[in-house]
PDB file of N, CA and C in Angstrom:
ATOM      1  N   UNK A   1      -4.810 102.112 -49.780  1.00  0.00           N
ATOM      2  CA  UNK A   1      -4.794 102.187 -51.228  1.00  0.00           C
ATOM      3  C   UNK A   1      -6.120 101.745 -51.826  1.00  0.00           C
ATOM      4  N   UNK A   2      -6.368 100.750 -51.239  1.00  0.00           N
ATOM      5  CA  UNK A   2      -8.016 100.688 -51.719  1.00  0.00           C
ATOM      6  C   UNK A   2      -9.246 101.260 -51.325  1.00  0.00           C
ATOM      7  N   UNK A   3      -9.522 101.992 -50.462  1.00  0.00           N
ATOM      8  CA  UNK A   3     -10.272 102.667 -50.408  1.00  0.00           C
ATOM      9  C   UNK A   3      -9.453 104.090 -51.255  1.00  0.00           C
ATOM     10  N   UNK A   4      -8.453 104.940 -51.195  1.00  0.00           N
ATOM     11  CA  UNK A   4      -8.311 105.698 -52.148  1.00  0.00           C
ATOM     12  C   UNK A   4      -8.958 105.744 -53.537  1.00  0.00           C
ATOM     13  N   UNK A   5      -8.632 104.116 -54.019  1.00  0.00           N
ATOM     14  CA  UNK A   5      -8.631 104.148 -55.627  1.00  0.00           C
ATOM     15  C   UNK A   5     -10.185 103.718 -55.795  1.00  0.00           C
ATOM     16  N   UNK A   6     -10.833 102.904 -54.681  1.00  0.00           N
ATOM     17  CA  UNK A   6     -12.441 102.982 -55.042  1.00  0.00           C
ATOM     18  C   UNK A   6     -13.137 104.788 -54.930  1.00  0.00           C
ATOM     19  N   UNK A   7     -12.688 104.859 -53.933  1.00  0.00           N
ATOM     20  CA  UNK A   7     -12.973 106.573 -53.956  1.00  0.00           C
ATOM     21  C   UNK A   7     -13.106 107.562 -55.002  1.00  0.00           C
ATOM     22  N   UNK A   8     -12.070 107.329 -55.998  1.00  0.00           N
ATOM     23  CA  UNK A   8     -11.721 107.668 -57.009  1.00  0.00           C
ATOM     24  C   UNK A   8     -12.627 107.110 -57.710  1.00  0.00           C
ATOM     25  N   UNK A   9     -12.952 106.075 -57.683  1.00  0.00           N
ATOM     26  CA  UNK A   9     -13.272 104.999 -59.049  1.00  0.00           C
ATOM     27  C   UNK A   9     -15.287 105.361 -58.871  1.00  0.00           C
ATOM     28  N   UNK A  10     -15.072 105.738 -57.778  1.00  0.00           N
ATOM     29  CA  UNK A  10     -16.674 106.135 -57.304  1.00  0.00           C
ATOM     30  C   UNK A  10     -16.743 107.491 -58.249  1.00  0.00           C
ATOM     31  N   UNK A  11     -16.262 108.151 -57.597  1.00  0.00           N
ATOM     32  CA  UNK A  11     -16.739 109.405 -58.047  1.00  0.00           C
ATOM     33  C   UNK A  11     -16.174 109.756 -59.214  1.00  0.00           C
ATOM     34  N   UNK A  12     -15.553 108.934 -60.265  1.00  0.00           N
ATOM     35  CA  UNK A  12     -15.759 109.514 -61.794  1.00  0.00           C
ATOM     36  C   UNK A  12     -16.472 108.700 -62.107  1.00  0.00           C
ATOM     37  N   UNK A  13     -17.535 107.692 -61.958  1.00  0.00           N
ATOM     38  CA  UNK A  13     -18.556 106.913 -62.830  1.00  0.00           C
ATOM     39  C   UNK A  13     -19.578 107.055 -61.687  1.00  0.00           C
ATOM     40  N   UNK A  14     -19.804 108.336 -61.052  1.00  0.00           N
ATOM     41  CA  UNK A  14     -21.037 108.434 -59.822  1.00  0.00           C
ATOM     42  C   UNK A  14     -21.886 108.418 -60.875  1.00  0.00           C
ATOM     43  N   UNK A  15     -22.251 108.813 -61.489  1.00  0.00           N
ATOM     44  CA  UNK A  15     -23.443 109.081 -63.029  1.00  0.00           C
ATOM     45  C   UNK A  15     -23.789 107.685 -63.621  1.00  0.00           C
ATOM     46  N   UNK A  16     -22.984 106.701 -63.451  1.00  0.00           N
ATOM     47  CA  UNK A  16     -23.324 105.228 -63.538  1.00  0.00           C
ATOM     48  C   UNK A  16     -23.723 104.352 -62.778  1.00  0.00           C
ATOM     49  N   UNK A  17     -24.776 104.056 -62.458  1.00  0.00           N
ATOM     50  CA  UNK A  17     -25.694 103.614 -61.415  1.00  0.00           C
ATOM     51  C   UNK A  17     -25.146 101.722 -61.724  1.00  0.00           C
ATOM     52  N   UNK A  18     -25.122 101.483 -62.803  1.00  0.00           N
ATOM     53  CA  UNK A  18     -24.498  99.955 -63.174  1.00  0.00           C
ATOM     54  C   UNK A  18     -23.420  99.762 -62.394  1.00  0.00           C
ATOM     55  N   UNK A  19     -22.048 100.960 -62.452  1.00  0.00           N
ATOM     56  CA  UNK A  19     -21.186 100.760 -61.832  1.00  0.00           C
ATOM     57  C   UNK A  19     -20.706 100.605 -60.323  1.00  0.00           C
ATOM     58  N   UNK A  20     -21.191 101.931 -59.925  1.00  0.00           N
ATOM     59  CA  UNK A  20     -21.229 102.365 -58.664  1.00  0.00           C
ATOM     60  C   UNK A  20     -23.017 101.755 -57.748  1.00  0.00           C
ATOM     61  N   UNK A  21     -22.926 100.763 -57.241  1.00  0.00           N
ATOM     62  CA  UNK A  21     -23.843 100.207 -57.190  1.00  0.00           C
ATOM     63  C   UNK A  21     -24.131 100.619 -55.109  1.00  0.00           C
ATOM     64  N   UNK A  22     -25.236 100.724 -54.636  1.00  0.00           N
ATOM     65  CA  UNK A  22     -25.303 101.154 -53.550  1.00  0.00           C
ATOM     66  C   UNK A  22     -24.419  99.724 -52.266  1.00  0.00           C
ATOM     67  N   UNK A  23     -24.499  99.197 -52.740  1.00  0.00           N
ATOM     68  CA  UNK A  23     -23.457  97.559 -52.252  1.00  0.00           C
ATOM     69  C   UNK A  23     -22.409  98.090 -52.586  1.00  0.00           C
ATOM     70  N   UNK A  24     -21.543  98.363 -53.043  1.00  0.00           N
ATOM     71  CA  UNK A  24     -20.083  98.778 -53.550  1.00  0.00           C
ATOM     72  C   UNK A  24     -19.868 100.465 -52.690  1.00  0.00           C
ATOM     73  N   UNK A  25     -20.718 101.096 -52.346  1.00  0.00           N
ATOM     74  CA  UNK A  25     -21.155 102.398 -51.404  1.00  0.00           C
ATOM     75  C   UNK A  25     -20.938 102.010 -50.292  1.00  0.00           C
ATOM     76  N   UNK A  26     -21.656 100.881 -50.028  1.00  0.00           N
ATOM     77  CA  UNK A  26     -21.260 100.510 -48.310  1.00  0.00           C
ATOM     78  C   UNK A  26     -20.021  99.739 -48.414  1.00  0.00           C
ATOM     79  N   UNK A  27     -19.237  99.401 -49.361  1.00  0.00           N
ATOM     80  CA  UNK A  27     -18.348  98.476 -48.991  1.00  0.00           C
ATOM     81  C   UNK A  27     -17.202  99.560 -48.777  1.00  0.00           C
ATOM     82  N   UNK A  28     -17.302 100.743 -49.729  1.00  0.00           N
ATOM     83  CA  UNK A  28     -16.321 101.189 -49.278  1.00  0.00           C
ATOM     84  C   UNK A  28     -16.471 101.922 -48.137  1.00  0.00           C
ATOM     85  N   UNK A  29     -17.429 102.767 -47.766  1.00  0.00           N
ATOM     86  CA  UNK A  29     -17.524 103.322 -46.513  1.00  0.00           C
ATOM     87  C   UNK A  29     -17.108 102.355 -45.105  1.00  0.00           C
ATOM     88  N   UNK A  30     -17.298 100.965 -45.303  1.00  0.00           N
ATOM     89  CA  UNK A  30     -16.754  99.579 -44.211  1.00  0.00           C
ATOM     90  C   UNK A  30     -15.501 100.212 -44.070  1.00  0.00           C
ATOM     91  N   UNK A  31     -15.056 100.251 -45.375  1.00  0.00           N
ATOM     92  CA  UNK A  31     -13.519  99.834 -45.458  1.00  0.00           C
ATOM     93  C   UNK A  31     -12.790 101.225 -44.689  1.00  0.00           C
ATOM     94  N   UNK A  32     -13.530 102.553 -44.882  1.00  0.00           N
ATOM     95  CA  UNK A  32     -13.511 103.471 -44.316  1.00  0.00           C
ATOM     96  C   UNK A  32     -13.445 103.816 -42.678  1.00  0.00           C
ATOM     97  N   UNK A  33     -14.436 102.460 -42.592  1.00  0.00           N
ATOM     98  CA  UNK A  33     -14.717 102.547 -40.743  1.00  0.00           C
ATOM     99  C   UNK A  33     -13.881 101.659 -39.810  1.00  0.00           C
ATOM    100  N   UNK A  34     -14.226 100.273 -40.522  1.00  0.00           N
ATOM    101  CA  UNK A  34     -13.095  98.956 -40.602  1.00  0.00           C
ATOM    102  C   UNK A  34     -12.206  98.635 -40.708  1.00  0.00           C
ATOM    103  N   UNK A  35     -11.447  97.457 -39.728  1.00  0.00           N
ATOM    104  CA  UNK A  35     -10.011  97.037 -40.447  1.00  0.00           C
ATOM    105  C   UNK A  35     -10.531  96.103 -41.250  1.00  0.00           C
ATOM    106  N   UNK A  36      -9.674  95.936 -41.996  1.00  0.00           N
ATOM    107  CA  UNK A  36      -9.998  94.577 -43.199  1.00  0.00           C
ATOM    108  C   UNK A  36      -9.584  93.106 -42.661  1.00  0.00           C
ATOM    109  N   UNK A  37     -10.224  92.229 -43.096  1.00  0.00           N
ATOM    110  CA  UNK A  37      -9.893  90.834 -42.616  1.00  0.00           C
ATOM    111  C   UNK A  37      -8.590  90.456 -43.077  1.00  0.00           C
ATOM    112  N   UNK A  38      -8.182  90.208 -42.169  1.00  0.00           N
ATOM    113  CA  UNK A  38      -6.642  89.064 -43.002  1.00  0.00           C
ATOM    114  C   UNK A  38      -6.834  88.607 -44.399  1.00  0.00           C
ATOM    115  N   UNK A  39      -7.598  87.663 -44.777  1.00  0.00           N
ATOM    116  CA  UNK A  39      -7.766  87.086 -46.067  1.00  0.00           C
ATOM    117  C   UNK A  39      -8.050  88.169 -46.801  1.00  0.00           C
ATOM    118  N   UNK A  40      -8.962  89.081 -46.430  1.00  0.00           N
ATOM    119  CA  UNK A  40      -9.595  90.032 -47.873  1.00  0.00           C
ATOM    120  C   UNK A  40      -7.894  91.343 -47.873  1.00  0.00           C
ATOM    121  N   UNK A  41      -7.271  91.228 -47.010  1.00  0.00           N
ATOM    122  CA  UNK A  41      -5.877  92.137 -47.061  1.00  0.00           C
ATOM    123  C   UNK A  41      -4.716  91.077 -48.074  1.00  0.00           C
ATOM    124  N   UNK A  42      -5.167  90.095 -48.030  1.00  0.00           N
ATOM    125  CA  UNK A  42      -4.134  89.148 -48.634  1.00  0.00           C
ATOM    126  C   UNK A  42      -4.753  89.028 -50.130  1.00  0.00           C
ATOM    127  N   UNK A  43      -5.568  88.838 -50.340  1.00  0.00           N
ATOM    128  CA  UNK A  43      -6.685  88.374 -51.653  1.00  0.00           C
ATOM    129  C   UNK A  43      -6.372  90.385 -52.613  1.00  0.00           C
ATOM    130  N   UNK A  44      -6.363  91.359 -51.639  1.00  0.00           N
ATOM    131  CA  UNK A  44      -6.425  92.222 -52.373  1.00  0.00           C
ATOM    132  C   UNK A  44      -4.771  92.642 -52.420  1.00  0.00           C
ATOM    133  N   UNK A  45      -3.816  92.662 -51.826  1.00  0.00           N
ATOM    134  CA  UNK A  45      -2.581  92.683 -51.997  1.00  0.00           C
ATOM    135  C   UNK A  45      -2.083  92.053 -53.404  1.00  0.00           C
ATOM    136  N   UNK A  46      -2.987  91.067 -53.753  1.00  0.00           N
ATOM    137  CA  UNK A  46      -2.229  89.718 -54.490  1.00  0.00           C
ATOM    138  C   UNK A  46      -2.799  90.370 -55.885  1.00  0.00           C
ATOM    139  N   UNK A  47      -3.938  90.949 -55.965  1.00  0.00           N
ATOM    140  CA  UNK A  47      -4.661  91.561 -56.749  1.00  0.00           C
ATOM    141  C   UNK A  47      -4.055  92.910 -57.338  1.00  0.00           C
ATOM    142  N   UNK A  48      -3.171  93.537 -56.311  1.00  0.00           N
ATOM    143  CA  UNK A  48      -2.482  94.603 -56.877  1.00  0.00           C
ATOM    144  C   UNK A  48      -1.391  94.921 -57.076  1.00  0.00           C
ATOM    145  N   UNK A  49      -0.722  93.408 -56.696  1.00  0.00           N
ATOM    146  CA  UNK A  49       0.838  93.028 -57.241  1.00  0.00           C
ATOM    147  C   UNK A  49       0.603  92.769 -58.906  1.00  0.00           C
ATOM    148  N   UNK A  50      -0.582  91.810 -59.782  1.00  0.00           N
ATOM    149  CA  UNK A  50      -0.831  91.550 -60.871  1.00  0.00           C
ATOM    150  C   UNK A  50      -1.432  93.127 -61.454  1.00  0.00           C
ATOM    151  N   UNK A  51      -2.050  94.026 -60.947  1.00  0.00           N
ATOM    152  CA  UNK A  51      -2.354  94.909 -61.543  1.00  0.00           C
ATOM    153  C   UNK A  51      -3.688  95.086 -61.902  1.00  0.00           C
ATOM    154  N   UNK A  52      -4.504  94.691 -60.851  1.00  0.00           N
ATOM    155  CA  UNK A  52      -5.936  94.944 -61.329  1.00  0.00           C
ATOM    156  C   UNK A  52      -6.421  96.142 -61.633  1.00  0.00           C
ATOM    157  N   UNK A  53      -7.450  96.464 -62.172  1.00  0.00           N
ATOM    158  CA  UNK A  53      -8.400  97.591 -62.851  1.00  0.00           C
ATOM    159  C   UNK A  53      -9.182  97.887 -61.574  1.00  0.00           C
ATOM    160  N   UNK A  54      -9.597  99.262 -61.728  1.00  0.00           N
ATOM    161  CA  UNK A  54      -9.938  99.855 -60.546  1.00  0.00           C
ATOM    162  C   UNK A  54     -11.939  99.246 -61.170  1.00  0.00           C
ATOM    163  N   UNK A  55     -12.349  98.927 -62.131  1.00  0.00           N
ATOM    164  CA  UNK A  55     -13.266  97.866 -62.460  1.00  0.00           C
ATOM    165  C   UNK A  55     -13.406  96.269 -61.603  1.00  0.00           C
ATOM    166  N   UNK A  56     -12.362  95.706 -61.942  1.00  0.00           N
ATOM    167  CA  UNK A  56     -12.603  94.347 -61.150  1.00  0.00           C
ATOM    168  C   UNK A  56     -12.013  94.826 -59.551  1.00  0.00           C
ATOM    169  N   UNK A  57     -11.181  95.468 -59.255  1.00  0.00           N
ATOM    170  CA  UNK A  57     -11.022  96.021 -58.061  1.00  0.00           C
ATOM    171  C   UNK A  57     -12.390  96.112 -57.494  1.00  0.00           C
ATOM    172  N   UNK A  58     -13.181  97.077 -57.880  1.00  0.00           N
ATOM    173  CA  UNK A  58     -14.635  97.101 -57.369  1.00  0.00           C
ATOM    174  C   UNK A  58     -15.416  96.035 -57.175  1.00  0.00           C
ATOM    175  N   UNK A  59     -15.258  95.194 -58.260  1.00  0.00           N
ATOM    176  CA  UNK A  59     -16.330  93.794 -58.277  1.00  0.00           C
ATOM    177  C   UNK A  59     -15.782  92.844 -57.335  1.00  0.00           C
ATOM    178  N   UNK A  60     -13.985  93.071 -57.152  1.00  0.00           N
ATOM    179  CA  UNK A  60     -13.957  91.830 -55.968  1.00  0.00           C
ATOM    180  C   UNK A  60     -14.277  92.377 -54.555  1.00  0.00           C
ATOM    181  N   UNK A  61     -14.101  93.930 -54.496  1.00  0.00           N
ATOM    182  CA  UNK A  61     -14.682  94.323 -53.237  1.00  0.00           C
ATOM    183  C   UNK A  61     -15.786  93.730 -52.978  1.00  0.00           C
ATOM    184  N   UNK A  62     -16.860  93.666 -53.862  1.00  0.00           N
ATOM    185  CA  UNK A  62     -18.356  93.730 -53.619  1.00  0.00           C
ATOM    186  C   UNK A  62     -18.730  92.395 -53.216  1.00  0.00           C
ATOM    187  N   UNK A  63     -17.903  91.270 -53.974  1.00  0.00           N
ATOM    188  CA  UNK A  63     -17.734  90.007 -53.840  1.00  0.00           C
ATOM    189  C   UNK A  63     -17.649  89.662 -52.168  1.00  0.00           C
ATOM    190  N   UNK A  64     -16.599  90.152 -52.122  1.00  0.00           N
ATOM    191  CA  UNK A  64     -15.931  90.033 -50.598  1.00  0.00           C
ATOM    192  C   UNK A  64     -17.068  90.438 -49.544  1.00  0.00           C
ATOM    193  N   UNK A  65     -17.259  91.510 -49.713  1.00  0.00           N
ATOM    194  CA  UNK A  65     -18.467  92.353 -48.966  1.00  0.00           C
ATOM    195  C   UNK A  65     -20.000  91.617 -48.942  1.00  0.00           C
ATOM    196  N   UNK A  66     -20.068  90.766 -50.204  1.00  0.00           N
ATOM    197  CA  UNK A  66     -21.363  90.625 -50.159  1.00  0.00           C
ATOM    198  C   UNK A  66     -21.172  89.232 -49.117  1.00  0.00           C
ATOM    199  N   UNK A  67     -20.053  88.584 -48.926  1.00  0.00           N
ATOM    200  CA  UNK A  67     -19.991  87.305 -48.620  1.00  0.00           C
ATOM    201  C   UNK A  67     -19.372  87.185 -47.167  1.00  0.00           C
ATOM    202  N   UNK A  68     -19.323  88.500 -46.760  1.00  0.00           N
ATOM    203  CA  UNK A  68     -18.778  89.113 -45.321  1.00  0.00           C
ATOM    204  C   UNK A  68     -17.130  88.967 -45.472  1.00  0.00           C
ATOM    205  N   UNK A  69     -16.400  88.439 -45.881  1.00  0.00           N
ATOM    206  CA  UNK A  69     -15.224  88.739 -45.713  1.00  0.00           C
ATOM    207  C   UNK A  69     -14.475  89.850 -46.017  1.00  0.00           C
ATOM    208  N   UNK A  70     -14.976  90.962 -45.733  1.00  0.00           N
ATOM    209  CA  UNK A  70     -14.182  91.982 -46.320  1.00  0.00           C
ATOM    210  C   UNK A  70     -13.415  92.854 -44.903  1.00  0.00           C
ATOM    211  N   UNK A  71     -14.551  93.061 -44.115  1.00  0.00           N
ATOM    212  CA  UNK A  71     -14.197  93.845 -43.099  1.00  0.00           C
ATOM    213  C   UNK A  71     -14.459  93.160 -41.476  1.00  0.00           C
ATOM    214  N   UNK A  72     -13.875  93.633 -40.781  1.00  0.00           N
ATOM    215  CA  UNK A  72     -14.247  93.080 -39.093  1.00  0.00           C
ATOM    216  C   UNK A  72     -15.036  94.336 -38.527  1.00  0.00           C
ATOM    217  N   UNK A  73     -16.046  93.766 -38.046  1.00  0.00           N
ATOM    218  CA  UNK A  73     -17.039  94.621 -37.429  1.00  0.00           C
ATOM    219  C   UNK A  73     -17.438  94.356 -35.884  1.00  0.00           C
ATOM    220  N   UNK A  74     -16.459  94.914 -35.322  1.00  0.00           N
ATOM    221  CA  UNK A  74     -16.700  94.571 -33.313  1.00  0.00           C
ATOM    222  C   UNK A  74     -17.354  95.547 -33.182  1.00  0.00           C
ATOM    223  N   UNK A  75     -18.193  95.018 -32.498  1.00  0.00           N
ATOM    224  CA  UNK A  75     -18.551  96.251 -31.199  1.00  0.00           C
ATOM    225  C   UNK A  75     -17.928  97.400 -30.410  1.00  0.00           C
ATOM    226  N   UNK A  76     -16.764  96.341 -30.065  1.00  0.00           N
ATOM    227  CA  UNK A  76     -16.085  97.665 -29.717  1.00  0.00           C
ATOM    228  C   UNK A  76     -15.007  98.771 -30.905  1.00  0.00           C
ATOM    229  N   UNK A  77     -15.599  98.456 -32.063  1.00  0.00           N
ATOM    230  CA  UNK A  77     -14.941  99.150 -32.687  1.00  0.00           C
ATOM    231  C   UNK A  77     -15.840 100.095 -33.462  1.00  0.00           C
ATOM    232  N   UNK A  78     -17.263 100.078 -32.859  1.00  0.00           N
ATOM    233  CA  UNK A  78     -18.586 101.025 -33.281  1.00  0.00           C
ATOM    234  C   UNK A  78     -18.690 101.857 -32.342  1.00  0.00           C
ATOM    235  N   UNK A  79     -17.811 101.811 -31.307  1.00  0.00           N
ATOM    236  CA  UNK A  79     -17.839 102.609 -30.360  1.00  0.00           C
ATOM    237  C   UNK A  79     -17.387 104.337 -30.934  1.00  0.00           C
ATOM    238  N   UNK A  80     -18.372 105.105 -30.879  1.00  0.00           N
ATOM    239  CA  UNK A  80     -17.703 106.509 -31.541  1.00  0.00           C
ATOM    240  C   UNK A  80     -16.294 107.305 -30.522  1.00  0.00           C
ATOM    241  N   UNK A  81     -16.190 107.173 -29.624  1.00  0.00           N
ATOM    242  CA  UNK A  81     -15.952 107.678 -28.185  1.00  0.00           C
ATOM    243  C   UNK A  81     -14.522 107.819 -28.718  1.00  0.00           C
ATOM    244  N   UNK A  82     -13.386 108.992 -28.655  1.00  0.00           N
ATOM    245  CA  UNK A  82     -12.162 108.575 -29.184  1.00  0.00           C
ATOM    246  C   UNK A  82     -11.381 108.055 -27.881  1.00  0.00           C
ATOM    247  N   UNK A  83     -10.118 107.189 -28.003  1.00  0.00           N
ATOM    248  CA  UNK A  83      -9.622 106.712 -27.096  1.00  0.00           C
ATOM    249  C   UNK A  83      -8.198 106.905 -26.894  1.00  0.00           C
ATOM    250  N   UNK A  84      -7.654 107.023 -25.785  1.00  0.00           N
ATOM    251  CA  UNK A  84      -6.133 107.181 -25.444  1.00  0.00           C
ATOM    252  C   UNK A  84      -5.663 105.633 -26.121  1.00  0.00           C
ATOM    253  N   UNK A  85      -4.564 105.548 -27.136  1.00  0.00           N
ATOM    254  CA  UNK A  85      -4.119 104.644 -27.460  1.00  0.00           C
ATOM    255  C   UNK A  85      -2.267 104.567 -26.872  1.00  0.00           C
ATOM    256  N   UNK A  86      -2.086 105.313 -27.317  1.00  0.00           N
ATOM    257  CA  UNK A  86      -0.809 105.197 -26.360  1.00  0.00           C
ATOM    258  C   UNK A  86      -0.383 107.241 -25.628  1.00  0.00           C
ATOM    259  N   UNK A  87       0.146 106.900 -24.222  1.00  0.00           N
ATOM    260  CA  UNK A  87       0.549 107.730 -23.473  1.00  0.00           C
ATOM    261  C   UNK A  87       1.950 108.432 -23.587  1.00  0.00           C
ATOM    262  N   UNK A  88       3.054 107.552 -24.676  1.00  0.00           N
ATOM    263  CA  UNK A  88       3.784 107.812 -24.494  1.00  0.00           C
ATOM    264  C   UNK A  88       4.247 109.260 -24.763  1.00  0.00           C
ATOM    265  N   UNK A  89       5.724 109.868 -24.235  1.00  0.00           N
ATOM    266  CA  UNK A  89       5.927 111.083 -24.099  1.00  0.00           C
ATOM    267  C   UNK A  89       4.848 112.137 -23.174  1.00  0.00           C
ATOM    268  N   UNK A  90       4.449 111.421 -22.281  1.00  0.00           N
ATOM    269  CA  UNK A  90       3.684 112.427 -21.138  1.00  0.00           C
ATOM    270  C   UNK A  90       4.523 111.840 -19.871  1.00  0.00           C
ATOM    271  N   UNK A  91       4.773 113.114 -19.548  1.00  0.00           N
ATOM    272  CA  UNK A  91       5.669 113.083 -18.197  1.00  0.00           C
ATOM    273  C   UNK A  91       5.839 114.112 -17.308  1.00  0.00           C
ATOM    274  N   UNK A  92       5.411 113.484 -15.981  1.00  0.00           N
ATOM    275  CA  UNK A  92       5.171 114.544 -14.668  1.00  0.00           C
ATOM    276  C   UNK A  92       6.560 115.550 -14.536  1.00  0.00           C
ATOM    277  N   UNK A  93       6.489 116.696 -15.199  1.00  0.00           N
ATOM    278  CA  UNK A  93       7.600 117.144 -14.690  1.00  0.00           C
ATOM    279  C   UNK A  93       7.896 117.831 -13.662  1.00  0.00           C
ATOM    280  N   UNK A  94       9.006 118.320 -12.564  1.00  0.00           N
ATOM    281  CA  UNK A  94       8.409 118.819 -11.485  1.00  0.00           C
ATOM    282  C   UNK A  94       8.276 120.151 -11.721  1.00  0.00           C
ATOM    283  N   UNK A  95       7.467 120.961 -10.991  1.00  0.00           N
ATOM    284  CA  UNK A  95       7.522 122.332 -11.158  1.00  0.00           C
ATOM    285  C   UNK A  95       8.521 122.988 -10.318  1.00  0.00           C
ATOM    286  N   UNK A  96       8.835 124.637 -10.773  1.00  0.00           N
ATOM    287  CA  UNK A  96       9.603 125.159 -10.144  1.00  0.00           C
ATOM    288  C   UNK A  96       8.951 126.458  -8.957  1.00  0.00           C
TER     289      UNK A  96
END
């Protein structure tokens, strides 16, 4: 949901350079690549139970982002390579 509604919130004020700030660009593209940290999933949950504006929505992203808590960034999760995550429903059947 939050990357949806920044998505959104990007591209009808792209023409506003104040708004859409190149920091708020990478935060959402993180959020795009990234899982989100526990705290910044809890901090923004809590944020959209009260009903925030897709305005301060942005500014606490950027907050978060600027202060690293927004996203987890492993190594092994820069890995481009796609991966078998689960096998299930594959099964040797015999032939006839």
């Amino acid at each position: 949901r939050v990357y949806s509604r920044l998505e959104r919130y990007c591209n009808e004020n792209k023409d506003k350079p104040l708004l859409v700030t190149e920091i708020l660009k990478k935060a959402v593209d993180d959020i795009f690549r990234y899982r989100l940290r526990e705290s910044a999933k809890e901090s923004l949950f809590r944020q959209f139970k009260l009903g925030i504006s897709d305005e301060y929505l942005a500014d606490l992203v950027t907050l978060l982002y600027n202060a690293n808590e927004l996203v987890i960034k492993d190594e092994e999760d820069q890995n481009t390579e796609p991966q078998v995550i689960c096998s299930m429903g594959i099964v040797n059947l015999p032939t006839q």
